[in-house]
C-alpha atoms as a PDB file:
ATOM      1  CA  UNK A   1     -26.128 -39.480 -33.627  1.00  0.00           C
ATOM      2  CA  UNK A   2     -27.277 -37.157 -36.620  1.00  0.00           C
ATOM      3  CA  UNK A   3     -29.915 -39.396 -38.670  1.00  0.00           C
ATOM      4  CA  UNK A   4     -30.281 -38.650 -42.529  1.00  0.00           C
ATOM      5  CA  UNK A   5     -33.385 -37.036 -44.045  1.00  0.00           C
ATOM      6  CA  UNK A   6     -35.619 -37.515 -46.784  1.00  0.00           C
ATOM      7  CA  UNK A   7     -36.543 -34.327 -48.888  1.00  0.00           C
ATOM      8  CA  UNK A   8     -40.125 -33.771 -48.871  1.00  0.00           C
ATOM      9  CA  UNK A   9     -39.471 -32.687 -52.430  1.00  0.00           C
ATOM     10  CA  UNK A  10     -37.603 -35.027 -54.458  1.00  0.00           C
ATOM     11  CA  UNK A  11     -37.933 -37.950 -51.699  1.00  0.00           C
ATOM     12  CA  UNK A  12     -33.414 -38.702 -51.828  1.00  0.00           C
ATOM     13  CA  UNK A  13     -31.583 -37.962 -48.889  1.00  0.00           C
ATOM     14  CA  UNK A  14     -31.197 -34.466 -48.007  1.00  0.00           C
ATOM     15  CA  UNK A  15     -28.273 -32.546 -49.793  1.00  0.00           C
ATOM     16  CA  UNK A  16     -26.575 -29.822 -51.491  1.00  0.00           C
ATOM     17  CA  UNK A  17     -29.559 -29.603 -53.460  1.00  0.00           C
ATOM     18  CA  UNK A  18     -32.292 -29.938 -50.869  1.00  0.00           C
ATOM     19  CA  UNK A  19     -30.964 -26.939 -49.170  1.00  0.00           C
ATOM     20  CA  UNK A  20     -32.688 -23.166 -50.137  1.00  0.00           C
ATOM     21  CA  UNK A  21     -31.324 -20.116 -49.557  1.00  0.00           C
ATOM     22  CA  UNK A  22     -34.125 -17.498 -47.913  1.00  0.00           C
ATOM     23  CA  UNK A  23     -31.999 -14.566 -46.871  1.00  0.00           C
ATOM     24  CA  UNK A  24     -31.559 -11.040 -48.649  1.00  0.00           C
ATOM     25  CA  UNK A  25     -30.183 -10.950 -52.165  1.00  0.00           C
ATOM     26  CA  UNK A  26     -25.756 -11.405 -52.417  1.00  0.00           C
ATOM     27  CA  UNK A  27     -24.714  -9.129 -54.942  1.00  0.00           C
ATOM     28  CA  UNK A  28     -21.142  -9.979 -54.612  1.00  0.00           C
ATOM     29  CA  UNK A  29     -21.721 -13.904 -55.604  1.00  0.00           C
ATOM     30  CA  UNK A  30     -25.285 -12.953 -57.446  1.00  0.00           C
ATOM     31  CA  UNK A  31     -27.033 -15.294 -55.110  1.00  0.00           C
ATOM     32  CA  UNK A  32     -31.054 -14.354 -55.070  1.00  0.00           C
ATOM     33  CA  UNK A  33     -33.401 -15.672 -52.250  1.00  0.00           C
ATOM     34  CA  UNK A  34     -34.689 -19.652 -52.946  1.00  0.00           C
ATOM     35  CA  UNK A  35     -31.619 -20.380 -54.532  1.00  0.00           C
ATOM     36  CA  UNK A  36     -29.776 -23.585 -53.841  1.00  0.00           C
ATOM     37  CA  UNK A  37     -26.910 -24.644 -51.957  1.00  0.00           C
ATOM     38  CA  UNK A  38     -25.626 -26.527 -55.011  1.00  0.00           C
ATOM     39  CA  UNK A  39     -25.878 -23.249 -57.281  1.00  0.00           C
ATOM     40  CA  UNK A  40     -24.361 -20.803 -54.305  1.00  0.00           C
ATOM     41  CA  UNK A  41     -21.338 -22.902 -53.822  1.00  0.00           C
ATOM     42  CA  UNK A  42     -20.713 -22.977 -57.981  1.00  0.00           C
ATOM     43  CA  UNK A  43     -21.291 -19.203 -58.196  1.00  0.00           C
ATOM     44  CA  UNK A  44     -18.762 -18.554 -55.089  1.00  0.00           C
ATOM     45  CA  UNK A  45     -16.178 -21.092 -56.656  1.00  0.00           C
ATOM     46  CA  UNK A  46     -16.202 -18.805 -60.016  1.00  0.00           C
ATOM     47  CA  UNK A  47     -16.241 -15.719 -58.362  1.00  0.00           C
ATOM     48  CA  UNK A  48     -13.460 -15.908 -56.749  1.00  0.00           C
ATOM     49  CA  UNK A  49     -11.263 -17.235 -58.933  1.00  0.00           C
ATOM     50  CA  UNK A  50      -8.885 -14.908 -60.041  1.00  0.00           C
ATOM     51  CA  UNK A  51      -8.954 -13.015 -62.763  1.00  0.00           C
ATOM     52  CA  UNK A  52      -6.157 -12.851 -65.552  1.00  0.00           C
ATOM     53  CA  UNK A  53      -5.972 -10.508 -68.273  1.00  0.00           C
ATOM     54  CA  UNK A  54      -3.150  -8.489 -70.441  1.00  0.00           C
ATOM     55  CA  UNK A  55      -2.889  -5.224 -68.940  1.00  0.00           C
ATOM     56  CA  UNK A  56      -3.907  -3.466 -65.953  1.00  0.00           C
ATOM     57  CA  UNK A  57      -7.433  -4.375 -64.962  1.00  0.00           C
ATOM     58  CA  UNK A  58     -10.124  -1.890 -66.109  1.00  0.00           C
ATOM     59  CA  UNK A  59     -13.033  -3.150 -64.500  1.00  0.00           C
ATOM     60  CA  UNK A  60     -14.788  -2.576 -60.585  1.00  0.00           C
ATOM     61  CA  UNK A  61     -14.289  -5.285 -58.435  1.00  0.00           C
ATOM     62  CA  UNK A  62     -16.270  -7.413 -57.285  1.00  0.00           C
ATOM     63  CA  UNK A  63     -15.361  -7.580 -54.196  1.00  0.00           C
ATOM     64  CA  UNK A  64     -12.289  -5.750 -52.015  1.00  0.00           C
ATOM     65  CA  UNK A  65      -9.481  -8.727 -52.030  1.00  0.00           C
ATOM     66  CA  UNK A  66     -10.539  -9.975 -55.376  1.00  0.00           C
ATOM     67  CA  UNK A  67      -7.259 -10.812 -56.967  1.00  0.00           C
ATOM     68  CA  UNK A  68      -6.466  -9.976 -60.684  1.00  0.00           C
ATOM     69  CA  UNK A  69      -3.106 -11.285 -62.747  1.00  0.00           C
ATOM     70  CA  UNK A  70      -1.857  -9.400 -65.460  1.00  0.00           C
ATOM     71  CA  UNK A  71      -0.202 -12.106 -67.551  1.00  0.00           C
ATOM     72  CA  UNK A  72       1.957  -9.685 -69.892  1.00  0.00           C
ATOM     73  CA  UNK A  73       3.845  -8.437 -67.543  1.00  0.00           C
ATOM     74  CA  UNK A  74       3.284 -10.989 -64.418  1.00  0.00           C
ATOM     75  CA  UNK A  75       1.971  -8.082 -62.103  1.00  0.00           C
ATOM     76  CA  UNK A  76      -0.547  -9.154 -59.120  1.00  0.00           C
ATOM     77  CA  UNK A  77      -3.235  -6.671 -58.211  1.00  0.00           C
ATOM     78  CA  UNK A  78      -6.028  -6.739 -55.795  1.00  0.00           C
ATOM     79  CA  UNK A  79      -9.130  -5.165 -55.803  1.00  0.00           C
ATOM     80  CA  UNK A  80      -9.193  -2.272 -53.415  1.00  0.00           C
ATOM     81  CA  UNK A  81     -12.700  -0.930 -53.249  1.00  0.00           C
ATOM     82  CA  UNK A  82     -16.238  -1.890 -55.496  1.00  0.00           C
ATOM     83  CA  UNK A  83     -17.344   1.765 -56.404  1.00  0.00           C
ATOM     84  CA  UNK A  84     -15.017   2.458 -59.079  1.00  0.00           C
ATOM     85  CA  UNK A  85     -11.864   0.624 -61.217  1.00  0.00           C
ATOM     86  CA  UNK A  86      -9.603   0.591 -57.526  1.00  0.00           C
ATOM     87  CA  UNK A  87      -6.955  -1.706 -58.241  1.00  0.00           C
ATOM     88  CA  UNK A  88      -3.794  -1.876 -55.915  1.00  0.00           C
ATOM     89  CA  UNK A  89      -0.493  -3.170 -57.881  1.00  0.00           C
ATOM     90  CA  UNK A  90       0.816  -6.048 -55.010  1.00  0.00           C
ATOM     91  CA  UNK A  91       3.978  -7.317 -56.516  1.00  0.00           C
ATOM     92  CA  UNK A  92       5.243  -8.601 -59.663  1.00  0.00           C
ATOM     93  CA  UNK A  93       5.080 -12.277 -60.286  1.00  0.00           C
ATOM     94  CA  UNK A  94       8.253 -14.354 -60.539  1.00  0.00           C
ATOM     95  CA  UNK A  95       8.537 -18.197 -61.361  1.00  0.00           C
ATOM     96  CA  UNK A  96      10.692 -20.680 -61.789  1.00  0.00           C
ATOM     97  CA  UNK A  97       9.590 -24.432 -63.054  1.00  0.00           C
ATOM     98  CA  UNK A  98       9.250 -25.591 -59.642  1.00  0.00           C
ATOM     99  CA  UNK A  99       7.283 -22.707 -57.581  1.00  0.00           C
ATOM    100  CA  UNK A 100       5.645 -18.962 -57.857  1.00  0.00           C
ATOM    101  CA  UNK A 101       6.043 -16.814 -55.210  1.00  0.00           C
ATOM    102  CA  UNK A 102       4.661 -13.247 -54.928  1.00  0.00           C
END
């Protein structure tokens, strides 16, 4: 039986909040070391959203997989490497008012 915790710094029970991160610093989701829980799972929930735009993408990615839409032309693209602009076309979008597929 797990039993709940007090935080020895804000005296609640023990949460999102209460947790620190002490490990190296994550460029990918710009996490730095004694950050919380509570910020690291906001900063991964934006990141990898994805990103929409009118055009091909000109940035880097963040991240290899990170998806970008082009909403002019309903093309997908996904990030293939974080050392230059390396986008890879996937498909073009189609829709209908009841689905998307890819």
């Amino acid at each position: 039986m797990r039993v709940a915790e007090l935080c020895p710094n804000c005296a609640t029970y023990i949460n999102a909040t209460c947790i620190i991160y002490n490990g190296e610093y994550l460029s990918s989701i710009e996490v730095p070391p004694l950050m919380s829980l509570d910020e690291i799972l906001g900063n991964i929930n934006e990141t990898f959203t994805a990103l929409t735009g009118t055009g091909a993408p000109t940035t880097i990615p963040l991240f290899v997989g990170q998806l970008y839409i082009d909403t002019s032309v309903a093309h997908l693209y996904i990030g293939m490497g974080t050392t230059t602009v390396n986008w890879g076309l996937l498909s073009v979008i189609s829709t209908t008012t009841t689905t998307t597929t890819v």
